[in-house]
N, C-alpha and C. Protein backbone atom coordinates (compact mmCIF):
# COMPACT_ATOMS: atom_id res chain seq x y z
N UNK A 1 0.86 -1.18 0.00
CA UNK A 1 0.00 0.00 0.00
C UNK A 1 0.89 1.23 0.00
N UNK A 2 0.71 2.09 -0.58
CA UNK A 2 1.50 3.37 -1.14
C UNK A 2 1.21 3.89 0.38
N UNK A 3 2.39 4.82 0.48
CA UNK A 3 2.37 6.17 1.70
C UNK A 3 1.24 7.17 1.51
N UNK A 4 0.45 7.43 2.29
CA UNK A 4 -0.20 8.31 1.99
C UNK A 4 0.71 9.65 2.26
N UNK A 5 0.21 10.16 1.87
CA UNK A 5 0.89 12.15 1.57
C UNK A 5 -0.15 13.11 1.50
N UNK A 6 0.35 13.78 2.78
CA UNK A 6 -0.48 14.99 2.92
C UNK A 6 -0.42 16.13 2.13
N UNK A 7 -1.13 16.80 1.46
CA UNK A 7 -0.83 18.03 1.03
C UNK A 7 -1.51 19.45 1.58
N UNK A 8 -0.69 20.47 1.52
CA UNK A 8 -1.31 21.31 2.35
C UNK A 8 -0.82 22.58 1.62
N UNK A 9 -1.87 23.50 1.18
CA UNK A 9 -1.62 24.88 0.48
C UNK A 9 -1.54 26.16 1.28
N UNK A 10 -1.72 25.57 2.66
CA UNK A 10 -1.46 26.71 3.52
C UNK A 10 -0.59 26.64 4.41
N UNK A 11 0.70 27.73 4.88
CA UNK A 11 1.41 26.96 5.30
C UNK A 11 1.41 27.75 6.83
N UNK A 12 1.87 27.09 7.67
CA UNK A 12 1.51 27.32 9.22
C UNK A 12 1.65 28.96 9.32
N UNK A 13 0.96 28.94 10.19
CA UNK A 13 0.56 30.53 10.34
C UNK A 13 2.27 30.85 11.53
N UNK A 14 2.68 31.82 11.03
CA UNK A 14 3.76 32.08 12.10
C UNK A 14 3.55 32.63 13.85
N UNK A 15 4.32 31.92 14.42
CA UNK A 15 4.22 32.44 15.94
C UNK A 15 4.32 34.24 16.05
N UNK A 16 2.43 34.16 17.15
CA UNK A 16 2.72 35.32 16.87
C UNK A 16 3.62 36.00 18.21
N UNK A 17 4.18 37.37 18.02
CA UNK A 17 5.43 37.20 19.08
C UNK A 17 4.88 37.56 20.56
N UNK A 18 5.39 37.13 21.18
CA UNK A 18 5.12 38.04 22.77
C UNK A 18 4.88 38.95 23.17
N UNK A 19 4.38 39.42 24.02
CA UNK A 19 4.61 41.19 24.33
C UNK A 19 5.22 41.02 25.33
N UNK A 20 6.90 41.74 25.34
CA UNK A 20 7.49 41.61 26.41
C UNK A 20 7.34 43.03 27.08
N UNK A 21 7.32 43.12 28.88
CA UNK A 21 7.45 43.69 29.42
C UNK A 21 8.31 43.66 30.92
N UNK A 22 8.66 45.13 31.14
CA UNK A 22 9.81 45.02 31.66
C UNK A 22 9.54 46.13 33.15
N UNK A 23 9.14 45.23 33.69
CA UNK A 23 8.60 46.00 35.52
C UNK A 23 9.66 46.80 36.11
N UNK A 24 10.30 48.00 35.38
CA UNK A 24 11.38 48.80 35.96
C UNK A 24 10.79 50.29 35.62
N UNK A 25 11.45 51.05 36.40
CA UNK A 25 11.72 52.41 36.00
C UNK A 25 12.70 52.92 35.69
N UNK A 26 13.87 51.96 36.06
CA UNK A 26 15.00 51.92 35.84
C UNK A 26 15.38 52.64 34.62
N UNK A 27 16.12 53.33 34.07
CA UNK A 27 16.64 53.83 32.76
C UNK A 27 18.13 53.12 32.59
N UNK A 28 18.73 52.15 33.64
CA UNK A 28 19.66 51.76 33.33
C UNK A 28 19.47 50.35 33.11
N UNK A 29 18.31 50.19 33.32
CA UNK A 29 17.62 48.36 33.19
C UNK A 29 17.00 48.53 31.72
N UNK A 30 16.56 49.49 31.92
CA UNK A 30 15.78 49.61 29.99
C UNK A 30 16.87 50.00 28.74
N UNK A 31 18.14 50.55 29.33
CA UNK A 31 19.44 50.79 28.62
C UNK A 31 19.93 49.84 28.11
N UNK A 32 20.15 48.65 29.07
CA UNK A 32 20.35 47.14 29.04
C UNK A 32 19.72 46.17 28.39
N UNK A 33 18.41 46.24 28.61
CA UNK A 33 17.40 45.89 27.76
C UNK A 33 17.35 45.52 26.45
N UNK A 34 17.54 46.97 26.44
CA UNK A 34 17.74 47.87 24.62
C UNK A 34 18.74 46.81 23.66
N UNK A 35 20.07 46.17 24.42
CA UNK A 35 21.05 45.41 23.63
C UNK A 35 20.53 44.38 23.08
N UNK A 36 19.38 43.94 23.47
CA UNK A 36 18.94 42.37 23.32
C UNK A 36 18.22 42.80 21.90
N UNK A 37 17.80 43.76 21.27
CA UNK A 37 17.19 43.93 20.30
C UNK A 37 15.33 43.75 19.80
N UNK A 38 14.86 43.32 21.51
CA UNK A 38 13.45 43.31 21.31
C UNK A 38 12.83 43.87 21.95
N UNK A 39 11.16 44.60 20.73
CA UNK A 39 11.00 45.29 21.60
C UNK A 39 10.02 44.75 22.72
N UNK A 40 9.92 46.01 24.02
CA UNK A 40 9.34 45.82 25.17
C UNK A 40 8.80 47.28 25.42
N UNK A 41 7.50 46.95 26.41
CA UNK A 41 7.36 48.23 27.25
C UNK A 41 8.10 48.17 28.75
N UNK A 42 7.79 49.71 29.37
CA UNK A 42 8.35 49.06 30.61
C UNK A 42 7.49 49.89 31.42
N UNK A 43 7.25 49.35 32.75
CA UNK A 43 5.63 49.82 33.64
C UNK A 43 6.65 49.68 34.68
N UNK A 44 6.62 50.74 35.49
CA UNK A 44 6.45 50.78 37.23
C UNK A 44 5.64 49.45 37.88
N UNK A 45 6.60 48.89 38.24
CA UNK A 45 6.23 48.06 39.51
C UNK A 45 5.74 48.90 40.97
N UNK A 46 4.55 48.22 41.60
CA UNK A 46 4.20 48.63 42.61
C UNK A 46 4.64 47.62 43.64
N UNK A 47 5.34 48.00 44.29
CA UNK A 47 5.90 46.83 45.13
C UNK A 47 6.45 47.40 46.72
N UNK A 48 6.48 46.97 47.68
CA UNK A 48 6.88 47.23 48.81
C UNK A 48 8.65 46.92 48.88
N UNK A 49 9.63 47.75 49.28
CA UNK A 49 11.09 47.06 48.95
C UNK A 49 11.16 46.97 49.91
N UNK A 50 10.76 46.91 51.15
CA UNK A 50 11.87 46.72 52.37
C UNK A 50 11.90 45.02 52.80
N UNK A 51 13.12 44.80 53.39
CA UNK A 51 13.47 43.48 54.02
C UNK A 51 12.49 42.88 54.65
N UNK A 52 12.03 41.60 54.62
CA UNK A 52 11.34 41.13 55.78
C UNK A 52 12.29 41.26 57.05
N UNK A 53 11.90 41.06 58.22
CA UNK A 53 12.36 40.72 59.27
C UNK A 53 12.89 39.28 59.57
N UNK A 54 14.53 39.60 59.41
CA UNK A 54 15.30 38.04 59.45
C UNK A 54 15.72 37.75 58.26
N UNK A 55 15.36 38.69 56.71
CA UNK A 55 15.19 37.98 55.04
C UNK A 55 16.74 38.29 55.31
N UNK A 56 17.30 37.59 54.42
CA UNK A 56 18.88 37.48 54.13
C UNK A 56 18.58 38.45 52.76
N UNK A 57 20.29 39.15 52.53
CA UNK A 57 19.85 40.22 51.46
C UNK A 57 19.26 39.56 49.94
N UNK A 58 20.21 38.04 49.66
CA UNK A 58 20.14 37.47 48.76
C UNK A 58 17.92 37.02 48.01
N UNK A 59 18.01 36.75 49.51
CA UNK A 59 16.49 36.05 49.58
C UNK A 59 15.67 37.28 49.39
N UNK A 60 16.04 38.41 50.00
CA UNK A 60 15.03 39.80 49.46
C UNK A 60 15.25 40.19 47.88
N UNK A 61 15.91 39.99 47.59
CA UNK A 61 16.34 40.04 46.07
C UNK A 61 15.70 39.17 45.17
N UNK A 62 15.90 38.02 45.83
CA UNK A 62 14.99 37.06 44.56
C UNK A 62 13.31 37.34 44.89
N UNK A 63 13.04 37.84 46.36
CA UNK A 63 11.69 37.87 46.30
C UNK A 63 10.88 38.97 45.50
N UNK A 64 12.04 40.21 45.64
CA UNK A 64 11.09 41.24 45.03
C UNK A 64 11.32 41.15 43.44
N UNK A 65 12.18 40.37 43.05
CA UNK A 65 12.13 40.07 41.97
C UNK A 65 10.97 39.92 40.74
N UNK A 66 10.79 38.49 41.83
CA UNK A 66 9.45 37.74 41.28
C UNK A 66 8.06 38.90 41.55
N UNK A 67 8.12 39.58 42.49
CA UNK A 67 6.68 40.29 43.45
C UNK A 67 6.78 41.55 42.27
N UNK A 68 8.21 42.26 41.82
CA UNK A 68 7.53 43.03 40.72
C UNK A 68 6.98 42.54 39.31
N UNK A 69 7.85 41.30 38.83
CA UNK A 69 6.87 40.97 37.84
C UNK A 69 5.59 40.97 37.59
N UNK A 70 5.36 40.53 39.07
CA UNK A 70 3.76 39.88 38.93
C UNK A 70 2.87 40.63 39.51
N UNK A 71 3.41 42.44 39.89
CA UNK A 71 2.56 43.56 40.07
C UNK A 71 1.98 44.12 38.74
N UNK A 72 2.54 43.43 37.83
CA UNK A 72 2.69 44.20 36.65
C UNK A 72 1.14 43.27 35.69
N UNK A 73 1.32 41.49 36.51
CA UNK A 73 0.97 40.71 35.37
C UNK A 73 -0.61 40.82 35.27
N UNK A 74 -1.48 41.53 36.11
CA UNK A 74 -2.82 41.95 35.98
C UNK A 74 -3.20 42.50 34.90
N UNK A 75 -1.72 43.50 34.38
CA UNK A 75 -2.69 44.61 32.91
C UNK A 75 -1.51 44.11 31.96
N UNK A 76 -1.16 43.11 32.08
CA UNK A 76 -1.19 42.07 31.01
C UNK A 76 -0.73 40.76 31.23
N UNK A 77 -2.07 40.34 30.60
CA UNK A 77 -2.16 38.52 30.98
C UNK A 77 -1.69 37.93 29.50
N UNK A 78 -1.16 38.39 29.13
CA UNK A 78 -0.37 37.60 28.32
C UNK A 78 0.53 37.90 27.50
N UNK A 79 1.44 38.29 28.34
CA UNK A 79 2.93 39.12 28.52
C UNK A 79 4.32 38.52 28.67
N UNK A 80 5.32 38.12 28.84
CA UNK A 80 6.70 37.76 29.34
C UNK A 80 6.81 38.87 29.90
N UNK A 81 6.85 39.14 31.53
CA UNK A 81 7.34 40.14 32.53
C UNK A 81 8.65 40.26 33.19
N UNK A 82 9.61 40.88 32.86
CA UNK A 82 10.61 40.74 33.33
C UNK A 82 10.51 41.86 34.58
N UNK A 83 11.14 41.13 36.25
CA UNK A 83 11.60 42.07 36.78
C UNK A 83 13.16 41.50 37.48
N UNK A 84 13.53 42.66 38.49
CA UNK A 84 14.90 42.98 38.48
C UNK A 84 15.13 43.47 39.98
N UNK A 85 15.83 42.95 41.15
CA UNK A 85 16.16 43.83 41.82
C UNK A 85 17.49 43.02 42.51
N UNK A 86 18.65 44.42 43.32
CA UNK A 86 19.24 44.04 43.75
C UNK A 86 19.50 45.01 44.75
N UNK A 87 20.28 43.93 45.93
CA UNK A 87 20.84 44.32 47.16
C UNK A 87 21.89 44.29 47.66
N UNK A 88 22.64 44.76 47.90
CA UNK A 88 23.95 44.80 48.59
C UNK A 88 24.45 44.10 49.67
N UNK A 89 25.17 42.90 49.89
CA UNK A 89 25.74 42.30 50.87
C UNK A 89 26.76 42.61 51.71
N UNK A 90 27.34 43.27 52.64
CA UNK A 90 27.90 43.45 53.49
C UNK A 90 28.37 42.93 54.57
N UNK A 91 29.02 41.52 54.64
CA UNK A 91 29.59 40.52 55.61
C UNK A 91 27.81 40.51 56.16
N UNK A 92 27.05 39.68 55.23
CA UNK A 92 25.44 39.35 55.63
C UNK A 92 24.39 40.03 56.06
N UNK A 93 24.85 41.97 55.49
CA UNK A 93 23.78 42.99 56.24
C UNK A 93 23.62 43.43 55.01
N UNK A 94 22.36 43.76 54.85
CA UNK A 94 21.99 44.40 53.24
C UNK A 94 22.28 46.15 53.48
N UNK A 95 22.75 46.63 52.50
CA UNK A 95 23.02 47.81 52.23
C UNK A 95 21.92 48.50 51.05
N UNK A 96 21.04 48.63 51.27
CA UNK A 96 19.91 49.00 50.13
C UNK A 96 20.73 50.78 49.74
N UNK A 97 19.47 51.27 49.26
CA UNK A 97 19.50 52.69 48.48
C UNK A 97 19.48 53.74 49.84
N UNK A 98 20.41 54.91 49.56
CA UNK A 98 20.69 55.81 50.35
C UNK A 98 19.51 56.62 50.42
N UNK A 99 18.79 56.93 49.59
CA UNK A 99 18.14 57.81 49.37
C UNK A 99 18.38 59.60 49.65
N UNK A 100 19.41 59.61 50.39
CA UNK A 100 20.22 61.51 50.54
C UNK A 100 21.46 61.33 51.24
N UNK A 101 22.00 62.44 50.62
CA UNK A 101 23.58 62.99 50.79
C UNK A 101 24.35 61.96 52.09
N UNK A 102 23.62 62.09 53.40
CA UNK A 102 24.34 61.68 54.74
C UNK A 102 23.98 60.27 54.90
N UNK A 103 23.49 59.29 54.25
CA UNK A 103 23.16 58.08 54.30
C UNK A 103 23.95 58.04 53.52
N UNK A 104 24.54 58.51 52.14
CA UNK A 104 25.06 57.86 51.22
C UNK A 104 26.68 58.24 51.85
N UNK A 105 27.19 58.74 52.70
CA UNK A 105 27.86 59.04 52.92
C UNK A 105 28.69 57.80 54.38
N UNK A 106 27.52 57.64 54.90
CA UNK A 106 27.48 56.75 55.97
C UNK A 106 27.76 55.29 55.07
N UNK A 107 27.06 54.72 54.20
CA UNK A 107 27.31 53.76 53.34
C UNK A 107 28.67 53.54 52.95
N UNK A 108 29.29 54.60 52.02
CA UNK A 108 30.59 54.66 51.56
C UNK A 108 31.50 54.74 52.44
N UNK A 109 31.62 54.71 53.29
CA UNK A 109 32.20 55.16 54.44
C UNK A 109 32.17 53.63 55.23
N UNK A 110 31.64 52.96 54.87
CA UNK A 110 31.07 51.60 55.54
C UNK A 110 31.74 50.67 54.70
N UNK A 111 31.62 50.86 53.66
CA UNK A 111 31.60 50.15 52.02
C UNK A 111 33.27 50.05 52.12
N UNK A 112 34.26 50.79 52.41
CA UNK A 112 35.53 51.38 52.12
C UNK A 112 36.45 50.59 52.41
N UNK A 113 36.69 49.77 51.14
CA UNK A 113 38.31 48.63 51.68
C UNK A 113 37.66 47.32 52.04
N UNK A 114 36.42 47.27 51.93
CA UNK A 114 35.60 45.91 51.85
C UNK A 114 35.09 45.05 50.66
N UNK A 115 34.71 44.02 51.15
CA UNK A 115 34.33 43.25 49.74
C UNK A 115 32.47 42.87 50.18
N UNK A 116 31.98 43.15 48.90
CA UNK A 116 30.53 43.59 48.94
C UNK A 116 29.83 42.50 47.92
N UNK A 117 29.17 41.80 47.83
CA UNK A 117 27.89 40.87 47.15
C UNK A 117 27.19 41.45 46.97
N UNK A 118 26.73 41.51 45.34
CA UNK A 118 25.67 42.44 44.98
C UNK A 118 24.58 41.82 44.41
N UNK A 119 23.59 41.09 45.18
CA UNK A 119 22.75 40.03 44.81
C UNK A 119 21.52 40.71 43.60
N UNK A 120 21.75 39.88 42.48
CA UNK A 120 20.51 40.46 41.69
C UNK A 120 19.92 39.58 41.22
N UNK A 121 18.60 39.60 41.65
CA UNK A 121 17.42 38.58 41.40
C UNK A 121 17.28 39.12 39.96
N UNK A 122 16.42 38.01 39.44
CA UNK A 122 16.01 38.18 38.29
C UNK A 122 14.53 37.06 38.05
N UNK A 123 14.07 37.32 37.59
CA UNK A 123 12.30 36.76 37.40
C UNK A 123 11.85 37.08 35.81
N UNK A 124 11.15 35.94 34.88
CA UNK A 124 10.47 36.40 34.06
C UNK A 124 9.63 35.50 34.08
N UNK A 125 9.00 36.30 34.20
CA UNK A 125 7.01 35.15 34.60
C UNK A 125 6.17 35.52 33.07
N UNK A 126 6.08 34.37 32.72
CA UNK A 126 5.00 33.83 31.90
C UNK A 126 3.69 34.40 32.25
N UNK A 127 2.73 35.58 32.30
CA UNK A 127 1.71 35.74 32.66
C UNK A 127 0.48 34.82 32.04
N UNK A 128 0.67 34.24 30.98
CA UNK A 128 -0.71 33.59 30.60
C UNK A 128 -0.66 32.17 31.01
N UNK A 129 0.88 31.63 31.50
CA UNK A 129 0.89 30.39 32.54
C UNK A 129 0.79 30.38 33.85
N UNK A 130 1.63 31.76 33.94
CA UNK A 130 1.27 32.00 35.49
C UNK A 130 3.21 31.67 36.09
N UNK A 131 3.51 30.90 34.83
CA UNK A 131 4.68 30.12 35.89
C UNK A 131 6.29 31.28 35.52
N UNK A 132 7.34 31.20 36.47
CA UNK A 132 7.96 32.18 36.59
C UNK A 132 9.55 31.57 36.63
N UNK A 133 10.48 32.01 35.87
CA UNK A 133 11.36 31.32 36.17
C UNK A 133 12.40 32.56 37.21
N UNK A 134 13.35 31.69 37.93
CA UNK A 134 13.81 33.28 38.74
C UNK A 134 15.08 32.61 38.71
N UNK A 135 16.49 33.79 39.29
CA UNK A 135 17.99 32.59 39.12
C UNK A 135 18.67 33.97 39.56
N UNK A 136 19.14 33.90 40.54
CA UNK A 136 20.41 35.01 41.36
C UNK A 136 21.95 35.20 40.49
N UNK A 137 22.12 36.15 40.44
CA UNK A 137 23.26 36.77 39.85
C UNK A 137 24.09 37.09 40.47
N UNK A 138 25.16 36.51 41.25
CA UNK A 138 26.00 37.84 42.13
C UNK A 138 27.17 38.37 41.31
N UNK A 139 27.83 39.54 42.33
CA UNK A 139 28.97 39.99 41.43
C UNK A 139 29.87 41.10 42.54
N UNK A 140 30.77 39.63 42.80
CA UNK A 140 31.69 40.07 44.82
C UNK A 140 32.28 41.16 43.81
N UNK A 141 32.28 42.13 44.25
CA UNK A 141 33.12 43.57 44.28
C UNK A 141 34.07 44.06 45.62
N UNK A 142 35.16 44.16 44.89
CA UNK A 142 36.04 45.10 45.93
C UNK A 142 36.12 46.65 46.51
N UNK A 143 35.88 47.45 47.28
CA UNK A 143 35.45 48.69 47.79
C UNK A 143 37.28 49.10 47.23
N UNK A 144 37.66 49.60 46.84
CA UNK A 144 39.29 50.47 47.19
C UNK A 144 38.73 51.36 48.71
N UNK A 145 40.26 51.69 48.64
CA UNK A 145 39.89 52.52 50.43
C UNK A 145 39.82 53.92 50.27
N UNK A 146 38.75 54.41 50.29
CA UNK A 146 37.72 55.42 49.92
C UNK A 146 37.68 56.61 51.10
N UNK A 147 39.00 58.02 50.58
CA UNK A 147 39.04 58.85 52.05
C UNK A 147 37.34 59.55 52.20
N UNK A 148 37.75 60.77 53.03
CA UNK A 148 36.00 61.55 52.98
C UNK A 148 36.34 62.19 51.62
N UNK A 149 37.41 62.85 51.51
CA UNK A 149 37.15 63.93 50.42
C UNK A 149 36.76 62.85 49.01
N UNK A 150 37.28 61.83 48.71
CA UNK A 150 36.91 61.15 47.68
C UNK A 150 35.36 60.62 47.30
N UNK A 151 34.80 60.22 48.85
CA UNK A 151 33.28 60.01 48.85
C UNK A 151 32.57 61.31 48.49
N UNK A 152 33.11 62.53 48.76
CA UNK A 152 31.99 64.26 49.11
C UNK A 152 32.66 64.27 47.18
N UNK A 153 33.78 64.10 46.50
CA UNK A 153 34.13 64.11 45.18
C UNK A 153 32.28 63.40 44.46
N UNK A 154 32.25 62.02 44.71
CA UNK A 154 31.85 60.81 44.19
C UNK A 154 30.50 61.70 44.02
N UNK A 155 29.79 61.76 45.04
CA UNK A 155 28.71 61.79 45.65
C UNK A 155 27.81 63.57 44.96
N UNK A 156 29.03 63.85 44.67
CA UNK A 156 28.86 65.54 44.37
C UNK A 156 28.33 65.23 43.02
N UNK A 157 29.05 64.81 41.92
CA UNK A 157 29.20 64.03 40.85
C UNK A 157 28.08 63.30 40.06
N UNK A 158 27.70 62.67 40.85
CA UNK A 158 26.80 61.44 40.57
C UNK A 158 25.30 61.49 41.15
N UNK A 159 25.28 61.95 42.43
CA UNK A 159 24.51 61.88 43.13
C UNK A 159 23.38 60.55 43.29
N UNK A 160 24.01 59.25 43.60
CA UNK A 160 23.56 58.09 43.60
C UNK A 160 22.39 57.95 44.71
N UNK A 161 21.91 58.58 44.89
CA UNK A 161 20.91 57.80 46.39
C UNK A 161 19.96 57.18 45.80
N UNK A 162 19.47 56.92 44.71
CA UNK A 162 18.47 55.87 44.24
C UNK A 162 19.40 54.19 43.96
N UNK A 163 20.51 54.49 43.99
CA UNK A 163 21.58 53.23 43.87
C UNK A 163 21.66 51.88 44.98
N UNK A 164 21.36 51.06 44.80
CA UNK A 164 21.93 50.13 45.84
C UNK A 164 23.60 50.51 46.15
N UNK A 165 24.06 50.50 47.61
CA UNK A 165 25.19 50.83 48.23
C UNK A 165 25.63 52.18 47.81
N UNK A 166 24.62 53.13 47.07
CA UNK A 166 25.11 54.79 46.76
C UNK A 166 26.33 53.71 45.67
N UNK A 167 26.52 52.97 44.71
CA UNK A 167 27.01 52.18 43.74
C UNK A 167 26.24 52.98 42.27
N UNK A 168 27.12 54.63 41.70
CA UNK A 168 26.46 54.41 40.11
C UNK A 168 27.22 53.56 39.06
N UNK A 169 27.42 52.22 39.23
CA UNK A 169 28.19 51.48 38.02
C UNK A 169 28.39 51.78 36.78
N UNK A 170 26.90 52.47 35.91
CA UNK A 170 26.81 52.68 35.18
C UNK A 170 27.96 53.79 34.89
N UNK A 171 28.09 54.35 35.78
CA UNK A 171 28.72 55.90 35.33
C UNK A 171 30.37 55.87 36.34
N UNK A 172 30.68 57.12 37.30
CA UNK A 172 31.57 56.98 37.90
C UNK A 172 32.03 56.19 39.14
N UNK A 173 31.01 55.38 39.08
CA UNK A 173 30.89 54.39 40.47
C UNK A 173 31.60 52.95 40.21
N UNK A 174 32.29 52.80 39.23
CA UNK A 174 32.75 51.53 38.65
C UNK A 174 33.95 52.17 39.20
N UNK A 175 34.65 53.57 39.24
CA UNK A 175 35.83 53.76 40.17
C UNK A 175 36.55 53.13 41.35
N UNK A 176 35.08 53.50 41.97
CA UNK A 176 34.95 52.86 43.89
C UNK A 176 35.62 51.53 43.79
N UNK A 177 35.56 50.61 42.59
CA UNK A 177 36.37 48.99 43.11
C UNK A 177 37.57 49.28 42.56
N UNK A 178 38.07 48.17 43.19
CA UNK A 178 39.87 47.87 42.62
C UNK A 178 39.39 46.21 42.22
N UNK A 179 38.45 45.92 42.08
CA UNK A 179 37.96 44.04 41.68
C UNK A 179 36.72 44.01 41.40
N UNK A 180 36.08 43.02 40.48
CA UNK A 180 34.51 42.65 39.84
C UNK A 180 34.75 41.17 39.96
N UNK A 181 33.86 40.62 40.60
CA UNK A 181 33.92 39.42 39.72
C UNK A 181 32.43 38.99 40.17
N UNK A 182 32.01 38.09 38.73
CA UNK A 182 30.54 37.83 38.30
C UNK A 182 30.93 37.15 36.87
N UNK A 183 29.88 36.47 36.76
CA UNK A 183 29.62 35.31 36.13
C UNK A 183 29.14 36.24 34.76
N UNK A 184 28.52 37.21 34.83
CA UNK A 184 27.95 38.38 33.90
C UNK A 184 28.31 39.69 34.52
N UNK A 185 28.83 39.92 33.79
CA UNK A 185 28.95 41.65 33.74
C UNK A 185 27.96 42.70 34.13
N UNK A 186 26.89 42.40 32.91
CA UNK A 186 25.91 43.02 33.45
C UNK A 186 25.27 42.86 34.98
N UNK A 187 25.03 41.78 35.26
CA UNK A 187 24.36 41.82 36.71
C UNK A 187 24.75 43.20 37.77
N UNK A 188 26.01 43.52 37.36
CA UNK A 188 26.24 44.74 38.57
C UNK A 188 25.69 45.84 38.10
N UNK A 189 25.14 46.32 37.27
CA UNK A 189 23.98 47.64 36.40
C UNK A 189 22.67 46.72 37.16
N UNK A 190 22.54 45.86 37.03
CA UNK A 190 20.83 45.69 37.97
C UNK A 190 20.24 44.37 36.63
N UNK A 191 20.62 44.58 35.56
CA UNK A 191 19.64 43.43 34.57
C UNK A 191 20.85 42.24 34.25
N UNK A 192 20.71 40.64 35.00
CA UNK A 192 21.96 40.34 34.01
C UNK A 192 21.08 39.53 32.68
N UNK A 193 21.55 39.93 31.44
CA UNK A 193 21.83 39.74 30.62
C UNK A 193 21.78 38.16 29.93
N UNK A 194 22.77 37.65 30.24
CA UNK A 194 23.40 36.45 29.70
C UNK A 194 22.08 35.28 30.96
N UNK A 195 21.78 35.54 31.92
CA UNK A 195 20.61 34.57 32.43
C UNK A 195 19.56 34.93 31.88
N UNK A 196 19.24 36.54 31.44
CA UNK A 196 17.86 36.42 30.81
C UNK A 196 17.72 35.68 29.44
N UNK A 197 18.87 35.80 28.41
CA UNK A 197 18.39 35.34 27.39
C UNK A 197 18.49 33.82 27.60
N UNK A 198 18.83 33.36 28.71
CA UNK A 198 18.51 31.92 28.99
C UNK A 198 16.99 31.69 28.98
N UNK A 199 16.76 32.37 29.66
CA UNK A 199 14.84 32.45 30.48
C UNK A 199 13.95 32.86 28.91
N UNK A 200 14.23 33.81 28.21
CA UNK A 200 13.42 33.93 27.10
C UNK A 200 13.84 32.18 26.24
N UNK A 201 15.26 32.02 25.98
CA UNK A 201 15.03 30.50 25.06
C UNK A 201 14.23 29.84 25.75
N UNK A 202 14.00 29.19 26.71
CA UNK A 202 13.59 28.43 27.69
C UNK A 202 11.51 28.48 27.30
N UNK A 203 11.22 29.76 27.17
CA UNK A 203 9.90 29.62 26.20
C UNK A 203 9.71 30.43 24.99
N UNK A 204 11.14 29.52 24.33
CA UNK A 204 10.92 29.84 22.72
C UNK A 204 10.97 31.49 21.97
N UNK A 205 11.64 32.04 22.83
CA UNK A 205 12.32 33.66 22.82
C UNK A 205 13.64 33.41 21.97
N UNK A 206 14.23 33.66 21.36
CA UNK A 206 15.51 33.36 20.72
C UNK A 206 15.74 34.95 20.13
N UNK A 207 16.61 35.48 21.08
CA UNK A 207 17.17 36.88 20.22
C UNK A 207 18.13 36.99 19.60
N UNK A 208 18.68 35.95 19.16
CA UNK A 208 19.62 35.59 17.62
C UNK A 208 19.01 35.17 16.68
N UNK A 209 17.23 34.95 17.02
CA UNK A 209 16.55 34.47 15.75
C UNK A 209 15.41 35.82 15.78
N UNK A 210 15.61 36.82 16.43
CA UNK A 210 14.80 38.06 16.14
C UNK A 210 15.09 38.68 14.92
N UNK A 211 14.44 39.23 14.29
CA UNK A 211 14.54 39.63 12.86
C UNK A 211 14.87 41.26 13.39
């Protein structure tokens, strides 16, 4: 009996693409972003940042991670949500954002001639599955030994208090170390990179096959 053979004059309809979105306000997370070549929106996360009581810095990191994605995944259910956060380790005390001049000053001043873990969660939740993949980034940095006049220099400069550890990497804050080390580069800017485009292949995202 002969093979049967299908014939077909229409040919599969192409995948249609995702809508990715990206739970930051960040301008240095959407900078980052930008390299991967697809596009995204990006929405304010509503999220609470402070530590639980007892959370290790690492574990607050991966939580708010996941908690901004999925502030986001209500006004769109069928989205790829990326969120992003990180915290500062300090021989096991989190060093969050200064938010003004004399905190950030107190930080650096703290920070100075030490070695610092800069834990960055990362989360991209599937909103129309619901399911979320998440995976920690660190990236041990070395403090150089940092006088006052060099911090009141830094600080004048930059004016980091929205920064984890008063840290602007992006800009003149990559000074502050005399050492990096991380598995990705990026992770110390706040987005890493090289784990997300793991998480997009993982459901069929391929940004070497983006047109």
């Amino acid at each position: 009996m002969p093979a049967k053979t299908t014939f077909n004059s229409h040919p599969p309809a192409p995948a249609v693409p995702r809508t990715l979105v990206l739970a930051s306000t960040s301008r240095y997370r959407r900078e980052l972003l930008l390299r991967l070549g697809l596009p995204f929106t990006a929405e304010a996360p509503e999220v609470d940042e402070q530590p639980l009581p007892g959370e290790a810095p690492y574990a607050t990191a991966l939580r708010l991670a996941e908690a901004k994605a999925r502030s986001v995944a209500a006004r769109h259910p069928d989205a790829l949500i990326i969120g992003s956060d990180q915290v500062a380790d300090c021989a096991g005390h989190p060093v969050g954002k200064a938010g003004d001049h004399a905190s950030a000053v107190a930080q650096l001043t703290l920070l100075s001639g030490r070695t610092v873990v800069f834990h960055t969660g990362l989360a991209l939740l599937d909103a129309r599955s619901g399911h979320c993949q998440t995976a920690m980034v660190d990236a041990t940095s070395t403090f150089r030994e940092l006088s006052p006049a060099a911090i009141e220099a830094y600080l004048r400069r930059e004016q980091p208090y929205d920064c984890a550890g008063s840290v602007k990497v992006e800009m003149l804050g990559i000074a502050l170390f005399t050492r990096v080390t991380s598995d990705d580069p990026t992770a110390l800017i706040g987005l890493p990179l090289i784990r997300l485009v793991d998480m997009l292949r993982a459901v069929q995202v391929d940004v070497l096959d983006a047109p």
